[in-house]
N, C-alpha and C. Protein backbone atom coordinates (compact mmCIF):
# COMPACT_ATOMS: atom_id res chain seq x y z
N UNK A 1 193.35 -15.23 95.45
CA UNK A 1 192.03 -15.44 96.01
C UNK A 1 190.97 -15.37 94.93
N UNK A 2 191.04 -14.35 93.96
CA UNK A 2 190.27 -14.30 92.87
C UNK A 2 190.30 -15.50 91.83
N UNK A 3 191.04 -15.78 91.79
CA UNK A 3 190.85 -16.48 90.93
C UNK A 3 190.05 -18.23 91.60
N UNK A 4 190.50 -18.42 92.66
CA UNK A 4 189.84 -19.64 92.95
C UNK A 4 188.37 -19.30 93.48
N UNK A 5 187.99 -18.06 93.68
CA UNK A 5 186.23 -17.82 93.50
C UNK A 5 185.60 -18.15 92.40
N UNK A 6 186.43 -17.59 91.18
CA UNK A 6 185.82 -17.89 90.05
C UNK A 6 185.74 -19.58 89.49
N UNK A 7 186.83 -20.05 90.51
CA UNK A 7 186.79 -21.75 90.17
C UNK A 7 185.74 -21.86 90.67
N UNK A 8 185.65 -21.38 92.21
CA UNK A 8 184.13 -22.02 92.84
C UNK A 8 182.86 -21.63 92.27
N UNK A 9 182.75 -20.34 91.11
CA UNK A 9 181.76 -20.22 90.81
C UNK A 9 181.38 -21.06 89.72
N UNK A 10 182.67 -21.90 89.00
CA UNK A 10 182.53 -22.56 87.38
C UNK A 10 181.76 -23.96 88.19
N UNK A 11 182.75 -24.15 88.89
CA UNK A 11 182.48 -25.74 90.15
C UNK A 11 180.92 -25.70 89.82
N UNK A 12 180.69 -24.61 91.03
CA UNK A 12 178.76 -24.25 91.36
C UNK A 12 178.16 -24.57 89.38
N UNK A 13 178.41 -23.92 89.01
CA UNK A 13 177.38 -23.92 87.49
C UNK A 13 177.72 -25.19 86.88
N UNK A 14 178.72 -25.70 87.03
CA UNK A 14 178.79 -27.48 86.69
C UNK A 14 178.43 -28.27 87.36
N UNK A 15 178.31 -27.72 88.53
CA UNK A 15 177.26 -28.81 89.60
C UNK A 15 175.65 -28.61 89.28
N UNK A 16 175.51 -27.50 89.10
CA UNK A 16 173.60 -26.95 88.23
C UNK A 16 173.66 -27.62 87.30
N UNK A 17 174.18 -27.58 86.36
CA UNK A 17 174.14 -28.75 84.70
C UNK A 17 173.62 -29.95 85.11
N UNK A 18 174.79 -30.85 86.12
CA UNK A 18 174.96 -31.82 86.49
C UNK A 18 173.51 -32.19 86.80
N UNK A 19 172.97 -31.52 88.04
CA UNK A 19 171.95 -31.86 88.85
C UNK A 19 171.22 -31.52 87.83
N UNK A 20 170.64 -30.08 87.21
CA UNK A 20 169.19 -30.34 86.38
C UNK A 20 168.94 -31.04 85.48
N UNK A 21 170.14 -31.20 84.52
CA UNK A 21 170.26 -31.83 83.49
C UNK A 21 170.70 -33.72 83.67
N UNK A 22 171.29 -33.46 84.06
CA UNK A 22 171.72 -35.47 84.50
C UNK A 22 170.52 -35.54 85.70
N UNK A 23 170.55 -35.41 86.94
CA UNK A 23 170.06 -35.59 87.62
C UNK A 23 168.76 -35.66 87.32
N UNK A 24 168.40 -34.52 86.61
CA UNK A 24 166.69 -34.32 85.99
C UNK A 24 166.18 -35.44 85.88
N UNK A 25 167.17 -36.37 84.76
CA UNK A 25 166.86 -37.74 84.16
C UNK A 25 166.76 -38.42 84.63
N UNK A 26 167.95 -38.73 85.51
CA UNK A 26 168.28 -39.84 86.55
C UNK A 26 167.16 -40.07 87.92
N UNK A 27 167.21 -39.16 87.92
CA UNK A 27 166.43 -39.09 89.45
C UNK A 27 165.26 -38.49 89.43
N UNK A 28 164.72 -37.24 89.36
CA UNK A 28 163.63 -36.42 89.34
C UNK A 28 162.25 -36.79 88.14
N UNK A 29 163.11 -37.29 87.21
CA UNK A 29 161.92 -37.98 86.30
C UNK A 29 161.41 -39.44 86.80
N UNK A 30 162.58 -40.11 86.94
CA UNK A 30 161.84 -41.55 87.71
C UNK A 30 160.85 -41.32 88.91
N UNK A 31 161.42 -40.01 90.25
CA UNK A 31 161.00 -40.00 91.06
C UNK A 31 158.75 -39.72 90.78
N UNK A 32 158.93 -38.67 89.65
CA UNK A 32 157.60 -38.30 89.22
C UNK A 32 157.18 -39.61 88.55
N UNK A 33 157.58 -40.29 87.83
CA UNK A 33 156.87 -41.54 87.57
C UNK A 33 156.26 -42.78 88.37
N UNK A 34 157.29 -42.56 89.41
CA UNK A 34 156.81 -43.45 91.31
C UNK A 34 155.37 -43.63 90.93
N UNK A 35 154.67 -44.63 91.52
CA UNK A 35 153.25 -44.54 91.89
C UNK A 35 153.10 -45.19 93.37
N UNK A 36 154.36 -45.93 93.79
CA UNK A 36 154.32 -46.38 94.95
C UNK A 36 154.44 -45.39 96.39
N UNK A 37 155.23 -44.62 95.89
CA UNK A 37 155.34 -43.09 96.85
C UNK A 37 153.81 -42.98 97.72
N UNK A 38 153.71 -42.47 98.94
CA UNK A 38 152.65 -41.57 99.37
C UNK A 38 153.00 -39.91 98.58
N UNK A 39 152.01 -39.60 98.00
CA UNK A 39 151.80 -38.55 97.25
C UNK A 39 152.39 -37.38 98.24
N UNK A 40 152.35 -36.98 99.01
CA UNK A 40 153.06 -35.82 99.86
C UNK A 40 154.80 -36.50 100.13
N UNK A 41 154.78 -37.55 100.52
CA UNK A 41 156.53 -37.75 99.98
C UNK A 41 157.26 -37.38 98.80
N UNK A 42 156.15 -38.04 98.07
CA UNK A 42 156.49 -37.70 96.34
C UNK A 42 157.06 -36.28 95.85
N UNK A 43 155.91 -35.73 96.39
CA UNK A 43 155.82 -33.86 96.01
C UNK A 43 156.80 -33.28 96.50
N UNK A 44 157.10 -33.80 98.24
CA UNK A 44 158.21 -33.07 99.07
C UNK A 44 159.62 -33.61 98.56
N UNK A 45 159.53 -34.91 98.17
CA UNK A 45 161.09 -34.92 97.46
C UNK A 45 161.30 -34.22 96.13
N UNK A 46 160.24 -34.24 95.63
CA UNK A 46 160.07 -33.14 94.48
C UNK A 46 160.58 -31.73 94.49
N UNK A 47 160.08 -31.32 95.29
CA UNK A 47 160.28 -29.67 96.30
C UNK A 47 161.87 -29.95 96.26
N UNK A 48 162.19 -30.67 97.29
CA UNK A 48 163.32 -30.80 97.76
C UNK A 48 164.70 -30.61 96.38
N UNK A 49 164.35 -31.03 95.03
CA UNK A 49 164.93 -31.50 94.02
C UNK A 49 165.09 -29.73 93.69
N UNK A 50 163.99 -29.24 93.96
CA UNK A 50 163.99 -28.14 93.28
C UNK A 50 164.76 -26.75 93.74
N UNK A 51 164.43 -27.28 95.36
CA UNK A 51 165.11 -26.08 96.34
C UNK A 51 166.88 -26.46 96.41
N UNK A 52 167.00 -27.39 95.89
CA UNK A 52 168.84 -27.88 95.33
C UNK A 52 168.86 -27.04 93.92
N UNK A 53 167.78 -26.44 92.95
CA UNK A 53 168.22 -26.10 91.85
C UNK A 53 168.46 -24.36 92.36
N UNK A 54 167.32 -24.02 93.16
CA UNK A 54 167.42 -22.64 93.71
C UNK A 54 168.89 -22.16 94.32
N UNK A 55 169.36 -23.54 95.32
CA UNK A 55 170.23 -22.85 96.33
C UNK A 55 171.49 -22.83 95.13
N UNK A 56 171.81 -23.52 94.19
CA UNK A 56 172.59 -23.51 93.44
C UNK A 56 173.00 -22.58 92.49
N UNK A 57 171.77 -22.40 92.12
CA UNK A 57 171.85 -20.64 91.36
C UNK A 57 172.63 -19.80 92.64
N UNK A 58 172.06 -19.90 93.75
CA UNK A 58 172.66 -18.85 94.37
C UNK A 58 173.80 -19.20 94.77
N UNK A 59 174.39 -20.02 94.91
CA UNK A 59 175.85 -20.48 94.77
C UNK A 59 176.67 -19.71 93.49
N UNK A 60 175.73 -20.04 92.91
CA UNK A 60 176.83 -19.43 90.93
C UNK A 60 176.66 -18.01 91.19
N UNK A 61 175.97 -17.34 91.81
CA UNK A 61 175.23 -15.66 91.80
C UNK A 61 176.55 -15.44 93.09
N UNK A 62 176.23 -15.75 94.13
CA UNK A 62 177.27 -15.65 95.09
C UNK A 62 178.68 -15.64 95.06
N UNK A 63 179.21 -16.86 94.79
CA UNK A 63 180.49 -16.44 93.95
C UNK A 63 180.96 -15.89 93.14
N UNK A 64 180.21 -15.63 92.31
CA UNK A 64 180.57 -14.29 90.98
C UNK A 64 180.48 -13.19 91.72
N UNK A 65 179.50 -12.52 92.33
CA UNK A 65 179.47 -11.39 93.70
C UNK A 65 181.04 -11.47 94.28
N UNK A 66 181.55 -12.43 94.98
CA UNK A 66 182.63 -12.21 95.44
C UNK A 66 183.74 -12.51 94.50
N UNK A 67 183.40 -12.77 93.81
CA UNK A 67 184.74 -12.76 92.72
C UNK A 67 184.79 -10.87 92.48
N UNK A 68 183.80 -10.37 92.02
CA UNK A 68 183.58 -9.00 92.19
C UNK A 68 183.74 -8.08 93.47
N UNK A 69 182.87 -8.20 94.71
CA UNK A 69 183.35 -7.17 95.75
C UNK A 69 183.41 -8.76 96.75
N UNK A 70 185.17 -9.12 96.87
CA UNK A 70 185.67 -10.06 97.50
C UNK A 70 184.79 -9.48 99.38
N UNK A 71 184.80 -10.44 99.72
CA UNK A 71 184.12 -10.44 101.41
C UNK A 71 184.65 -11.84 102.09
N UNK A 72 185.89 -11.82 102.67
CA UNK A 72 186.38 -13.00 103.26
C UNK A 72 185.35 -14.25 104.09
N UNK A 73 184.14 -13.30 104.82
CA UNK A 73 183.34 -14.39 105.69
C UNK A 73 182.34 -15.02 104.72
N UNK A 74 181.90 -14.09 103.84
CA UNK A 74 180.38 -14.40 102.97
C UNK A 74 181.67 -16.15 101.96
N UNK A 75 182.78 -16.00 101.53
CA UNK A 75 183.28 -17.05 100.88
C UNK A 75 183.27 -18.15 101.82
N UNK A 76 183.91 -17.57 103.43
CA UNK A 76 183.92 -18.78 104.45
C UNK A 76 182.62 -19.85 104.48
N UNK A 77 181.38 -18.84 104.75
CA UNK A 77 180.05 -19.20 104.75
C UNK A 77 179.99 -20.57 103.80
N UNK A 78 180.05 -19.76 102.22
CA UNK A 78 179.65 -20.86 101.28
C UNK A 78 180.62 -21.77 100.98
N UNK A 79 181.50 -21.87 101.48
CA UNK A 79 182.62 -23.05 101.72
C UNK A 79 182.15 -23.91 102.58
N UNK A 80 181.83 -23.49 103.94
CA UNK A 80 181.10 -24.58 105.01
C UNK A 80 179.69 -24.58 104.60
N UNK A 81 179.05 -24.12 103.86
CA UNK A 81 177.72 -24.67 103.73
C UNK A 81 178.14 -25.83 102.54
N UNK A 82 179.15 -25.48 101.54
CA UNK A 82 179.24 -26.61 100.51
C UNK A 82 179.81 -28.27 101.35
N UNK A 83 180.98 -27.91 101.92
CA UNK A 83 181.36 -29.37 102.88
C UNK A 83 179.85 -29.84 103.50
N UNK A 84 179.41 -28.92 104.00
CA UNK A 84 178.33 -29.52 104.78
C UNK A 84 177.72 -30.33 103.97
N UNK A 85 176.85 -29.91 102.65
CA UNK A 85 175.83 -30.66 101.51
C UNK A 85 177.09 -31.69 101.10
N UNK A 86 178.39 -31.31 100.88
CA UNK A 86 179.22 -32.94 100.32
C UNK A 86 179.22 -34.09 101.66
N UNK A 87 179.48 -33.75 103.42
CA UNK A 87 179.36 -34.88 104.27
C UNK A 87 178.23 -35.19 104.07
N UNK A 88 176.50 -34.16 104.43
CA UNK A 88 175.50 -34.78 104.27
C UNK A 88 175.26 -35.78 103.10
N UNK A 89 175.84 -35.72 101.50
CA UNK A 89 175.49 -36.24 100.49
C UNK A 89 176.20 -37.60 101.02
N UNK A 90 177.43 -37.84 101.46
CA UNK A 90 178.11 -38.79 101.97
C UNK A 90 177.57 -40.04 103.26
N UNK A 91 177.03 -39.10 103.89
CA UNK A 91 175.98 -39.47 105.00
C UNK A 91 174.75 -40.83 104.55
N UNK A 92 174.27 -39.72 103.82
CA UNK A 92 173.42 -40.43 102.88
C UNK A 92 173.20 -41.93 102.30
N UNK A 93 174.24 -41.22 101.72
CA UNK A 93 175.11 -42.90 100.30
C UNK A 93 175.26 -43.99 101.34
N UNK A 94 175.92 -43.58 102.67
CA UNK A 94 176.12 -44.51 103.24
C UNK A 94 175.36 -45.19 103.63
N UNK A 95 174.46 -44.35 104.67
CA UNK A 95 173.11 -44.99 104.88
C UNK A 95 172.02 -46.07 104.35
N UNK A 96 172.50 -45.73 103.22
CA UNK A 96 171.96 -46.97 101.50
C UNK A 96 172.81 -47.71 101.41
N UNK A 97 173.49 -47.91 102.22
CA UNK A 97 174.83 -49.04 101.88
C UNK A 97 175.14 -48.81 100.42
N UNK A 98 175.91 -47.26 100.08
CA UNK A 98 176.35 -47.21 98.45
C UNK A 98 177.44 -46.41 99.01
N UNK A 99 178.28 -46.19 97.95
CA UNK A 99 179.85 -46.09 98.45
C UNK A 99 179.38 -44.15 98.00
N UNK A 100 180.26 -44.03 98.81
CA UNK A 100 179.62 -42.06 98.94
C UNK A 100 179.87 -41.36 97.56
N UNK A 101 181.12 -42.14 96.90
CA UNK A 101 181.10 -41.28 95.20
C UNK A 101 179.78 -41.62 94.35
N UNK A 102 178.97 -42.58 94.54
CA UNK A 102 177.59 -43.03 93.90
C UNK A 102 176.87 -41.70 93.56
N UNK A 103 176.98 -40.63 94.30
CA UNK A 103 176.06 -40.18 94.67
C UNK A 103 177.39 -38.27 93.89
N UNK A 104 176.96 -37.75 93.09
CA UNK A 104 177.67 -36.68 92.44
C UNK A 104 177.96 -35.72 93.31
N UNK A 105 176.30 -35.61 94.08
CA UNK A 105 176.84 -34.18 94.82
C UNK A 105 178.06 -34.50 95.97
N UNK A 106 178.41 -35.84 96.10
CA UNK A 106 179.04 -35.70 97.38
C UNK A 106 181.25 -34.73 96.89
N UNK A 107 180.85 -35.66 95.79
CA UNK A 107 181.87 -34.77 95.09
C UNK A 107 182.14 -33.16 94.40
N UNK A 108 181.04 -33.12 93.84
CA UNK A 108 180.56 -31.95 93.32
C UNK A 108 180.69 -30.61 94.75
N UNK A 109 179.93 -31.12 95.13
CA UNK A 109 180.15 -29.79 96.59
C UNK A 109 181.23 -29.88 96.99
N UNK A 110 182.19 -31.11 97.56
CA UNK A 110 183.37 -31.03 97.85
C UNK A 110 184.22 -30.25 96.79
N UNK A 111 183.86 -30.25 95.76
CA UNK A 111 185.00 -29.62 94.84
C UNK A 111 184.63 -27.89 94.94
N UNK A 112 182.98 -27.71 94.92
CA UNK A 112 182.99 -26.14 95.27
C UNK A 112 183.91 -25.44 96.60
N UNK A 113 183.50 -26.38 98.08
CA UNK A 113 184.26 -26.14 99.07
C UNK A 113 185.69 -26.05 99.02
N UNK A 114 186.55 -26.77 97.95
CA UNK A 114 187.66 -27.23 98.15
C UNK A 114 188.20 -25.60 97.40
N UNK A 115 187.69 -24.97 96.10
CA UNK A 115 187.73 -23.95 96.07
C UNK A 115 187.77 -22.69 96.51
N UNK A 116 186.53 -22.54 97.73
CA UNK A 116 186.11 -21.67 98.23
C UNK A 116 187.48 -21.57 99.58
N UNK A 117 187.58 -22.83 100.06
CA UNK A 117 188.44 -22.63 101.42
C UNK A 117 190.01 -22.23 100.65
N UNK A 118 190.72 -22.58 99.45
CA UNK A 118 191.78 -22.12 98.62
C UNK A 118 191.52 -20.62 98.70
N UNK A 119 190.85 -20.02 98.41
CA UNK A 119 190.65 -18.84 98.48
C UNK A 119 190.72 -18.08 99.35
N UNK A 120 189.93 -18.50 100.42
CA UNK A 120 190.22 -17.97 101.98
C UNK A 120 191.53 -18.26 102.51
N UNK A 121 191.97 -19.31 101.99
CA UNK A 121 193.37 -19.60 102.75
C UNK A 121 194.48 -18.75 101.71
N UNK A 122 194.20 -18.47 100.45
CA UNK A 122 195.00 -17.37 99.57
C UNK A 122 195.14 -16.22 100.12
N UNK A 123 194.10 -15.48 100.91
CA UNK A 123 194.06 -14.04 100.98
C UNK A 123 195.31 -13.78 101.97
C-alpha cells in the first residue's frame, strides 16, 4: 500500500511541473494575452488555472501525509476526486471535438487515481 501512495504522490508533483510549467506556457500565458475574452471570463479562467495549481499541491501534501499516517478513506477520497478531474478533463476534450489524450490532465489524473485505488486495493 505504501509504496503505491508514494507513486501517487510522485504522479501528483509530475502532474504540478506539467501544469505550471508546460501548461503555464501553453495555455495560461496565451490565455493572459487574449484580448478577445470578456475580461471577467479572462480573470475567472485565470483563477481557475490557479485553483488547479493549489488543489495539486494538496494532492502532493496529501499523499505524502498518507504515505506517513496511512488512512484507507482519506486515499479512497483522493482517488475518486482524481478519476473525477481525469473523466471531467475527458468530458471536456470531447466536447471540442479533440480526442481526450489532447488534453494531459486527462491522463495525468488518471495515472494519480490509478495509484491511489492500487493502494486501497493493496491493503
Amino acid at each position: 500500500m505504501l509504496i503505491s501512495i508514494w507513486l501517487a504522490a510522485v504522479a501528483s508533483a509530475v502532474t504540478f511541473v506539467v501544469h505550471f510549467f508546460v501548461g503555464g506556457r501553453m495555455v495560461a500565458a496565451p490565455l493572459l494575452k487574449d484580448k478577445t475574452l470578456p475580461v471577467a471570463s479572462k480573470w475567472l479562467n485565470y483563477y481557475c488555472w490557479h485553483v488547479t495549481s493549489v488543489m495539486l499541491i494538496f494532492f502532493i501534501a496529501g499523499f505524502v501525509w498518507l504515505a506517513v499516517f496511512p488512512d484507507r478513506p482519506s486515499v479512497v477520497f483522493l482517488a475518486l476526486l482524481s478519476i473525477s478531474l481525469s473523466v471531467l478533463s475527458a468530458t471536456v476534450a470531447l466536447k471540442a471535438n479533440l480526442a481526450p489524450w489532447r488534453f494531459p490532465s486527462t491522463s495525468l489524473f488518471a495515472v494519480i487515481a490509478i495509484f491511489g485505488f492500487v493502494a486501497v486495493l493493496a491493503e
